[in-house]
Protein backbone atom coordinates (compact mmCIF):
# COMPACT_ATOMS: atom_id res chain seq x y z
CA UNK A 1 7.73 -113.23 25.64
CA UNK A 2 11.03 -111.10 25.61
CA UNK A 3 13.67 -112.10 23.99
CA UNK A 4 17.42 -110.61 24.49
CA UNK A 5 20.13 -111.47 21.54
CA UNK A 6 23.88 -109.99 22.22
CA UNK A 7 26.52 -110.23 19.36
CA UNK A 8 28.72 -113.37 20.21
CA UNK A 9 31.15 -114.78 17.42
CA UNK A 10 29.63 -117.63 15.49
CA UNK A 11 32.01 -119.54 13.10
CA UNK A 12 30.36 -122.30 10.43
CA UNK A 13 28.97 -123.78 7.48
CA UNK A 14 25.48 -124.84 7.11
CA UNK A 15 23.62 -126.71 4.20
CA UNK A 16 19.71 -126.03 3.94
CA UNK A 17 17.48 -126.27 0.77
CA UNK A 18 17.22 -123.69 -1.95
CA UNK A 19 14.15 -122.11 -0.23
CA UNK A 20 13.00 -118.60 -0.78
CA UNK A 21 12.47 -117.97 3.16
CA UNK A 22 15.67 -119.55 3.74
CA UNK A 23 17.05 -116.97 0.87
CA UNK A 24 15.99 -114.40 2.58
CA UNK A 25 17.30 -114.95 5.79
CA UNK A 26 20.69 -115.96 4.92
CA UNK A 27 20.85 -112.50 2.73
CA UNK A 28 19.82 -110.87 6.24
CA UNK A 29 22.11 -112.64 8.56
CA UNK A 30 25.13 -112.36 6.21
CA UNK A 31 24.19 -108.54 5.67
CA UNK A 32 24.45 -108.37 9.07
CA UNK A 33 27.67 -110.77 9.97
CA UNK A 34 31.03 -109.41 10.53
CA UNK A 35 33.61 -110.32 7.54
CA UNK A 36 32.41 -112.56 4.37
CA UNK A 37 29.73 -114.87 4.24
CA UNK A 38 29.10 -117.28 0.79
CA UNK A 39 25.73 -118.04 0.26
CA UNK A 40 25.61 -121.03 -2.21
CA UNK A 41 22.58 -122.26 -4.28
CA UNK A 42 20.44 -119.28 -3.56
CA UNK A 43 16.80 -119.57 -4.89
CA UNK A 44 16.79 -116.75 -7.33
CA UNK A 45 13.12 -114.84 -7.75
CA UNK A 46 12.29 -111.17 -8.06
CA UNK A 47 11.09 -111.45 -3.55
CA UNK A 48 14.88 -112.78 -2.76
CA UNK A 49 16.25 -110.02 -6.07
CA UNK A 50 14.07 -107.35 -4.09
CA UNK A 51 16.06 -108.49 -0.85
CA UNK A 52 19.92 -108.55 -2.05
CA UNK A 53 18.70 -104.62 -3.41
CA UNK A 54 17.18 -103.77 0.24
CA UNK A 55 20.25 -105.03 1.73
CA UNK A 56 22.60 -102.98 -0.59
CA UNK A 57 20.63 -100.24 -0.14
CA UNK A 58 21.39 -100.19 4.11
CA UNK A 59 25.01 -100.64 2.62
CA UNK A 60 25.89 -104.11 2.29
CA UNK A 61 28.35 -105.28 0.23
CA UNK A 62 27.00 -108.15 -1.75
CA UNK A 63 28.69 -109.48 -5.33
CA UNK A 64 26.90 -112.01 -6.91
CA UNK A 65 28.96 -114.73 -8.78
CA UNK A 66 27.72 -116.79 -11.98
CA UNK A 67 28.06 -120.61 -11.46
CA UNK A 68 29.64 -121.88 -15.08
């Protein structure tokens, strides 16, 4: 199967469980995205740690924010 994917603008908010495969690909799409992206309620583990330090590393911009 081939598969062709062209940037197009994509504008939302989505709500999915605090998954570590879900983790990892919102940390790749927003890495990718165009402007800011807010990731909220993140599973934090040293495979999704591992992927915010990958992404920085191709030179994404990622802060993290503590939730008080």
């Amino acid at each position: 199967m081939n598969c062709k994917v062209e940037k197009s603008s994509i504008d939302g908010k989505i709500i999915c469980p605090s998954n570590k495969s879900y983790t990892h690909r919102a940390i790749f799409m927003a890495s990718l995205a165009d402007g800011k992206s807010m990731i909220k309620n993140i599973l934090k583990s040293g495979d999704t740690i591992a992927t915010i330090n990958a992404c920085k590393n191709f030179g994404a911009e990622i802060k993290e924010e503590k939730i008080t």
